[in-house]
C-alpha atoms as a PDB file:
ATOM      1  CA  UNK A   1       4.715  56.894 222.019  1.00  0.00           C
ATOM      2  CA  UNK A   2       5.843  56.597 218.522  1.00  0.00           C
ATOM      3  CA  UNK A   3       6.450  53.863 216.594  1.00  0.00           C
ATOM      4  CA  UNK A   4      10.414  54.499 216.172  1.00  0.00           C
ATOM      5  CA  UNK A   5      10.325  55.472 220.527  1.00  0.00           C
ATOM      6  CA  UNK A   6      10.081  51.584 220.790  1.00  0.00           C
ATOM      7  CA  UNK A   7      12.756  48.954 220.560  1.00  0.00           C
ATOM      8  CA  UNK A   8      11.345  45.426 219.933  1.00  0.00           C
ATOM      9  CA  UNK A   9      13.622  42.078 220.475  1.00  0.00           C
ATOM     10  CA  UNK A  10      13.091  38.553 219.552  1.00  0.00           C
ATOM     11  CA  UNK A  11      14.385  36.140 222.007  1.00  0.00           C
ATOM     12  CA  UNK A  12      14.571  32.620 221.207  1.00  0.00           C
ATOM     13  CA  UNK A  13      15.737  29.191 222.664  1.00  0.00           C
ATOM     14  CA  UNK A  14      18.959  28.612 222.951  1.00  0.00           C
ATOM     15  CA  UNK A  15      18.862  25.675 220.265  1.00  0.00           C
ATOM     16  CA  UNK A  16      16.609  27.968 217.768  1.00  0.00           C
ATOM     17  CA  UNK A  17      19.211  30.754 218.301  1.00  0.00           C
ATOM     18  CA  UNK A  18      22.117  28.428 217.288  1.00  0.00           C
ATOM     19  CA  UNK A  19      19.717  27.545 214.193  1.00  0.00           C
ATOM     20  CA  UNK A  20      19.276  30.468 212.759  1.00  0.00           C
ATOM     21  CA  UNK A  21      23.274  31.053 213.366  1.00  0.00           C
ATOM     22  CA  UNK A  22      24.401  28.177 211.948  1.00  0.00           C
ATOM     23  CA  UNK A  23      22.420  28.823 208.956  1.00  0.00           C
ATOM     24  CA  UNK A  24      23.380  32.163 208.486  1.00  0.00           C
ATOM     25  CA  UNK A  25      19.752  33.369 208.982  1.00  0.00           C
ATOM     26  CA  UNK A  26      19.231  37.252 209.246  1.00  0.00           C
ATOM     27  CA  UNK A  27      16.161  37.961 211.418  1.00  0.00           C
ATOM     28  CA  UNK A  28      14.443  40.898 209.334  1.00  0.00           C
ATOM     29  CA  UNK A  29      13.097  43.747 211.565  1.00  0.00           C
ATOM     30  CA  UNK A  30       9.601  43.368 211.126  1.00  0.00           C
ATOM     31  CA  UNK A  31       8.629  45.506 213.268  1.00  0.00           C
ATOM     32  CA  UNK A  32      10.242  49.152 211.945  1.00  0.00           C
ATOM     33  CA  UNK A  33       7.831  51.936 211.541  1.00  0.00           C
ATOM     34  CA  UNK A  34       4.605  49.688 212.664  1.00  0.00           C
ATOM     35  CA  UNK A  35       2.411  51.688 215.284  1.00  0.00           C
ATOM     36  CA  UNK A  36       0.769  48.622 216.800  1.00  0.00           C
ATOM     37  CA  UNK A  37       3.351  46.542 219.014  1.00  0.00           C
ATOM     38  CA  UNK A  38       2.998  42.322 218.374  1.00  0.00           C
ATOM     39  CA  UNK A  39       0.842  40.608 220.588  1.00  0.00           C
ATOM     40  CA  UNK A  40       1.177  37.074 222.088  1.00  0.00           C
ATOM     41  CA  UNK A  41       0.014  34.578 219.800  1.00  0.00           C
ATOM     42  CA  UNK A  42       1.438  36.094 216.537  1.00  0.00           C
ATOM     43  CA  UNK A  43       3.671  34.426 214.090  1.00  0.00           C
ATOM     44  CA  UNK A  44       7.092  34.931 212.399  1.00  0.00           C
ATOM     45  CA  UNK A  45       7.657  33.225 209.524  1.00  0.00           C
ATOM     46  CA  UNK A  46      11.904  33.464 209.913  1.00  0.00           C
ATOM     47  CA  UNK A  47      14.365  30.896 207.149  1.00  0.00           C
ATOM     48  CA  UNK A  48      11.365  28.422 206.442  1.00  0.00           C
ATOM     49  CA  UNK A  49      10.157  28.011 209.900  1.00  0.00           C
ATOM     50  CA  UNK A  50       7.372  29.346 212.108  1.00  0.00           C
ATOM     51  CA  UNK A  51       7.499  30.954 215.699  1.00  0.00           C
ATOM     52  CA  UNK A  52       4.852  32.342 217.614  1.00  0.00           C
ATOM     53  CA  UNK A  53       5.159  34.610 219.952  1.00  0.00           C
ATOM     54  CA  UNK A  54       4.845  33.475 223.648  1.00  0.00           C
ATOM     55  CA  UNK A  55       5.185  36.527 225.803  1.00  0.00           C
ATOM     56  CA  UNK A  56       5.936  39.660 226.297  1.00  0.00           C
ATOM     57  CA  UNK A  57       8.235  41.849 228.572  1.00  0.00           C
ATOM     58  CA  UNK A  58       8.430  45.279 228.903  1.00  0.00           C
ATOM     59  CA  UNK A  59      11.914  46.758 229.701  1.00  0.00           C
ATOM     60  CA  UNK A  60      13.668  50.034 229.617  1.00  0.00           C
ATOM     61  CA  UNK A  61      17.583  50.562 229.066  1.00  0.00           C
ATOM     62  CA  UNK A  62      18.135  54.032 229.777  1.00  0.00           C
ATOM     63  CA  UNK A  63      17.391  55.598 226.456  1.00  0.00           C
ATOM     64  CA  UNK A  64      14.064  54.071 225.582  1.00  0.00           C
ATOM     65  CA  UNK A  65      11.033  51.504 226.380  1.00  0.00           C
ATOM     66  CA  UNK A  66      12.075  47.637 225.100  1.00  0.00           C
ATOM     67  CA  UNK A  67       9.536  45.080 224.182  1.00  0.00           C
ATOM     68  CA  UNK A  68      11.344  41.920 224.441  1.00  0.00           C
ATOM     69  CA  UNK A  69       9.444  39.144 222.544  1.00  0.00           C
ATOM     70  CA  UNK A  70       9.594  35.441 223.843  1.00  0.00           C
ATOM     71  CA  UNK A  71       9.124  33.523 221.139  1.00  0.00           C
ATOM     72  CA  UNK A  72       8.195  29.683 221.371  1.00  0.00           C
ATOM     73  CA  UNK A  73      10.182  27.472 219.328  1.00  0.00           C
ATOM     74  CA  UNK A  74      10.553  27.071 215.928  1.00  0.00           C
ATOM     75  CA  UNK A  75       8.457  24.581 213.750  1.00  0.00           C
ATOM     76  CA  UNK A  76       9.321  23.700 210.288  1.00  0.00           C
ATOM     77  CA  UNK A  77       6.625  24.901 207.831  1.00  0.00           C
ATOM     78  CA  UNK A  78       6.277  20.620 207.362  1.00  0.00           C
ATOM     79  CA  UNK A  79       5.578  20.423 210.833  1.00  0.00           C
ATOM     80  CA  UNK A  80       2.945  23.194 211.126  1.00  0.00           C
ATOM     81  CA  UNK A  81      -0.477  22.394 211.802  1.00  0.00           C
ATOM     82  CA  UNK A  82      -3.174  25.359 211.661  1.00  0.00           C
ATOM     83  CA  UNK A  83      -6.605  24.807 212.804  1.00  0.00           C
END
């Protein structure tokens, strides 16, 4: 399947969805012309804040496969701790 065969959506929490609305945040389309689909565990970096993704489902709406993205909620880049 080709890169451009898939459609990938980001699906967040209700209160990180009315976040990114009420600051007029546009969620880029990172994944356009990528071959390799995201992978639990990855991370967004979307208006200042981090999400990782938490799952993955695998859909199809008539025209084409959908990899919908569950994404865990957002953290401020303040509030992010690696290691």
């Amino acid at each position: 399947m080709a890169a451009s065969d898939l459609r990938i959506v980001l699906t967040f929490s209700p209160e990180d969805q009315t976040r990114l609305r009420v600051s007029s945040v546009a969620v880029p389309d990172f994944f356009s012309a990528h071959g390799v689909a995201p992978a639990a565990g990855d991370a967004l970096r979307i208006g200042g804040r981090q999400f990782v993704v938490q799952g993955r489902v695998w859909e199809h709406d008539g025209l084409r496969p959908v990899l919908r993205l569950l994404m865990g909620s957002g953290h401020a880049a303040s509030d992010t701790v690696f290691g």
